[in-house]
Each structure stands twice: as C-alpha cells, then as structure tokens.
C-alpha atoms as a PDB file:
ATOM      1  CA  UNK A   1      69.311 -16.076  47.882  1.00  0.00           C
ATOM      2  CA  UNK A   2      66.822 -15.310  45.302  1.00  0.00           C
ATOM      3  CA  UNK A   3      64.535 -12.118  45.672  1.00  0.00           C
ATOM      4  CA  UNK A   4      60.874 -12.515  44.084  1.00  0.00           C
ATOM      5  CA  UNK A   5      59.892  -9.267  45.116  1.00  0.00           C
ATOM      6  CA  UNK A   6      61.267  -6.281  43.175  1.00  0.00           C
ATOM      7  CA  UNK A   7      64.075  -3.900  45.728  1.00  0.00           C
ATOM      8  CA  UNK A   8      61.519  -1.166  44.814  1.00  0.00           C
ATOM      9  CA  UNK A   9      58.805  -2.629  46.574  1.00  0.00           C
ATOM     10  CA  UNK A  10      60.512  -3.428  50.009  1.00  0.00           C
ATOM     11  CA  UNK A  11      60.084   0.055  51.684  1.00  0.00           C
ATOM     12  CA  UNK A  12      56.264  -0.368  51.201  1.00  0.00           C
ATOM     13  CA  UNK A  13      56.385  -3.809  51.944  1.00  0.00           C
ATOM     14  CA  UNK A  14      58.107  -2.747  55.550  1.00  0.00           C
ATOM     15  CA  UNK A  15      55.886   0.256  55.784  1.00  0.00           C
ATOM     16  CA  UNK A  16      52.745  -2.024  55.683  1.00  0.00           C
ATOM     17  CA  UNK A  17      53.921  -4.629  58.018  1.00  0.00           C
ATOM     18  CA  UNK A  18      54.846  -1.498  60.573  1.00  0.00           C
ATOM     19  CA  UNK A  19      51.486  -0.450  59.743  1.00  0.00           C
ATOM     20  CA  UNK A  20      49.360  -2.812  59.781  1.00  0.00           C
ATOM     21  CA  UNK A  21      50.990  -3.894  62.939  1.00  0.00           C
ATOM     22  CA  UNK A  22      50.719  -1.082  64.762  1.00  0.00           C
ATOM     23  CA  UNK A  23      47.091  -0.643  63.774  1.00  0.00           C
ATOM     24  CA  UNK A  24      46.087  -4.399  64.931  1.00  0.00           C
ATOM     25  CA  UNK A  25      47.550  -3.212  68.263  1.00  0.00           C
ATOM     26  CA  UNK A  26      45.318  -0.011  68.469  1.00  0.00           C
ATOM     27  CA  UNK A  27      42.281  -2.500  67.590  1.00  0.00           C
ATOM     28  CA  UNK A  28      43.463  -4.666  70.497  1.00  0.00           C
ATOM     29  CA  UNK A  29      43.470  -1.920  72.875  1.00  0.00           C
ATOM     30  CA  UNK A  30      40.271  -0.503  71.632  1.00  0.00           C
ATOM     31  CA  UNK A  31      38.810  -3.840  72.537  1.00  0.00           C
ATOM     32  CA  UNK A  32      40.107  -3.908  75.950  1.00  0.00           C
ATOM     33  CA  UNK A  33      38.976  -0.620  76.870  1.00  0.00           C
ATOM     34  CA  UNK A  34      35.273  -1.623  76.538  1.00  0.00           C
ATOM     35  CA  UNK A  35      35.008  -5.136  75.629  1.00  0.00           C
ATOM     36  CA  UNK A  36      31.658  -4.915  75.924  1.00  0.00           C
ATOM     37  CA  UNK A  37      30.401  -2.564  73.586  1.00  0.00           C
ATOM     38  CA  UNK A  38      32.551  -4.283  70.586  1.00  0.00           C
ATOM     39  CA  UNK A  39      33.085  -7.714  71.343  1.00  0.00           C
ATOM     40  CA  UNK A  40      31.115  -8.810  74.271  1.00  0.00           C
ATOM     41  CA  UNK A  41      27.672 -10.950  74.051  1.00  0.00           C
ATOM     42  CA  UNK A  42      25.271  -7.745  74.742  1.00  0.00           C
ATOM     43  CA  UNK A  43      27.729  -5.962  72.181  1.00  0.00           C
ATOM     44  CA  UNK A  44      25.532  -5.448  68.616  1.00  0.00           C
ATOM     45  CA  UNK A  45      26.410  -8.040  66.304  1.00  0.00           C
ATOM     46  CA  UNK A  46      27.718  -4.845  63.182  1.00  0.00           C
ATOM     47  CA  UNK A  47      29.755  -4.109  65.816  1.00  0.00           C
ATOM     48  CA  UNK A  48      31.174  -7.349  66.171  1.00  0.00           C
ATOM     49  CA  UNK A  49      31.360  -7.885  62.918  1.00  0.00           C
ATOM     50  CA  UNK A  50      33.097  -4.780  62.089  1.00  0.00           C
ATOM     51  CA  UNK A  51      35.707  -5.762  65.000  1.00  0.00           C
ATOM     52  CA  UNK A  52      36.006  -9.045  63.427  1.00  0.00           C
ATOM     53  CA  UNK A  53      36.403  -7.906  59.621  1.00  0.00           C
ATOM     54  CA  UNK A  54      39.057  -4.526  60.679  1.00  0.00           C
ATOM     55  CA  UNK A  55      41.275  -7.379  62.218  1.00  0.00           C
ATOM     56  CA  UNK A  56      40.783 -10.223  59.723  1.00  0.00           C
ATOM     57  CA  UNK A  57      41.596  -7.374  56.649  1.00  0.00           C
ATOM     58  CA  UNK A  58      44.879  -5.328  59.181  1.00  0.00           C
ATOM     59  CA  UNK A  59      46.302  -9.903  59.936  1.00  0.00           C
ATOM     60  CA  UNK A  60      45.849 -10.132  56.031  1.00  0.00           C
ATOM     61  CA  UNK A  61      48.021  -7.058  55.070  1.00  0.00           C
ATOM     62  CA  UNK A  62      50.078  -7.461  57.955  1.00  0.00           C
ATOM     63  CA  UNK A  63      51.237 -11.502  56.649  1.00  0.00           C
ATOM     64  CA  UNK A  64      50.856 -10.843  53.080  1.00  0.00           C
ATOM     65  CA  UNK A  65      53.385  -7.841  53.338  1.00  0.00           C
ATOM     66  CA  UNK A  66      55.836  -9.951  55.811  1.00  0.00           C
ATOM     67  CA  UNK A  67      55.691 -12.815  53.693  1.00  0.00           C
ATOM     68  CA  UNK A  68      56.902 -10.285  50.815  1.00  0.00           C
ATOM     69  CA  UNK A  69      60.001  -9.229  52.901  1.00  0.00           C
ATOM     70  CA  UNK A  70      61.097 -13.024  52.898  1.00  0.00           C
ATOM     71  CA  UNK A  71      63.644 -13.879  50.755  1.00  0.00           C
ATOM     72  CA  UNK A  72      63.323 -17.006  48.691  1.00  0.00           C
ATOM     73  CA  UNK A  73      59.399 -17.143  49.588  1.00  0.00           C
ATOM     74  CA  UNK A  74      56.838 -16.429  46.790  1.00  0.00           C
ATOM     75  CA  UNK A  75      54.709 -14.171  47.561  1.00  0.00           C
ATOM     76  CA  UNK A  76      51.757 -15.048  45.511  1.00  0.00           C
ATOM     77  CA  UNK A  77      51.780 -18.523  47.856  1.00  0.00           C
ATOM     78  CA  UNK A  78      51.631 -16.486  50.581  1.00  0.00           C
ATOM     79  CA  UNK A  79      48.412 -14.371  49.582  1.00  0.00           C
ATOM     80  CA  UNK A  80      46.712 -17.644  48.346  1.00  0.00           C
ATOM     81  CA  UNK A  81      47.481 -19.046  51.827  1.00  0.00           C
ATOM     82  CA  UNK A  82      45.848 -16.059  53.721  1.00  0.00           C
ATOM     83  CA  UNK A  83      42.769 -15.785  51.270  1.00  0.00           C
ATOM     84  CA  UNK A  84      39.936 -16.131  53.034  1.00  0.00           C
ATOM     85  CA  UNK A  85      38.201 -19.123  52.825  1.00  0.00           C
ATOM     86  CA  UNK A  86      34.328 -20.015  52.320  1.00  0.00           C
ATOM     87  CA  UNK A  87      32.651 -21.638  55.057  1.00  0.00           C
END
C-alpha cells in the first residue's frame, strides 16, 4: 500500500469530508423545508443558483478530500475528475 498523501494531511483530509458532509446535509434539509423559495420554479433564479453553486462547491470538497483518504489513489486524478467542466 502506497500513501500519496502526506500522514500530516489525513486529519484535515477527514475533517473536510465530515464537514463538508455534514454541511451538504444541512443544505438538503434547508431545501426541504421550503422548496419553494430556493429551488422551486417561482423560486428567484440567484437563489437557485446559489443553491446550486453551495452544493456543487460542499460535493467538490467533500470527493476531493475522500478521494485523498484513499490509499493507492492519486489525488491530483481525483480533483481533475471533479473539475468542473465547461458547457
């Protein structure tokens, strides 16, 4: 088993993934509280987009730092894969 992430980086790395999980929950329960005020089709489209950009940037941390806690898996393939992408 080969580490490519440093020992002194896996606290972070776990305290971001327990983060940035628990924080992509709170979004999902903000969004069922009043769907339609943030998400729905009468909701205003900044906040919709604001919705949509908090749980793009909280899915990014939370993979990139999960993907760091994996042993044998590079991490800089992992960021690359969760990039976002140009439409």
């Amino acid at each position: 088993m080969t580490l490519i992430v440093s020992d002194k980086f896996i606290n972070f790395l776990l305290g971001s993934t327990g983060a940035s999980a628990a924080l992509i929950g709170l979004l999902f329960v903000a969004i069922q509280i009043t769907p339609a005020h943030t998400v729905g089709h009468t909701a205003p489209i900044e906040r919709r987009a604001t919705t949509e950009s908090a749980f793009v940037a909280l899915a990014n941390t939370f993979f990139i730092s999960l993907g760091g806690l994996v042993p044998d898996v590079n991490i800089g393939k992992v960021t690359l894969w969760t990039r976002p992408h140009d439409t």
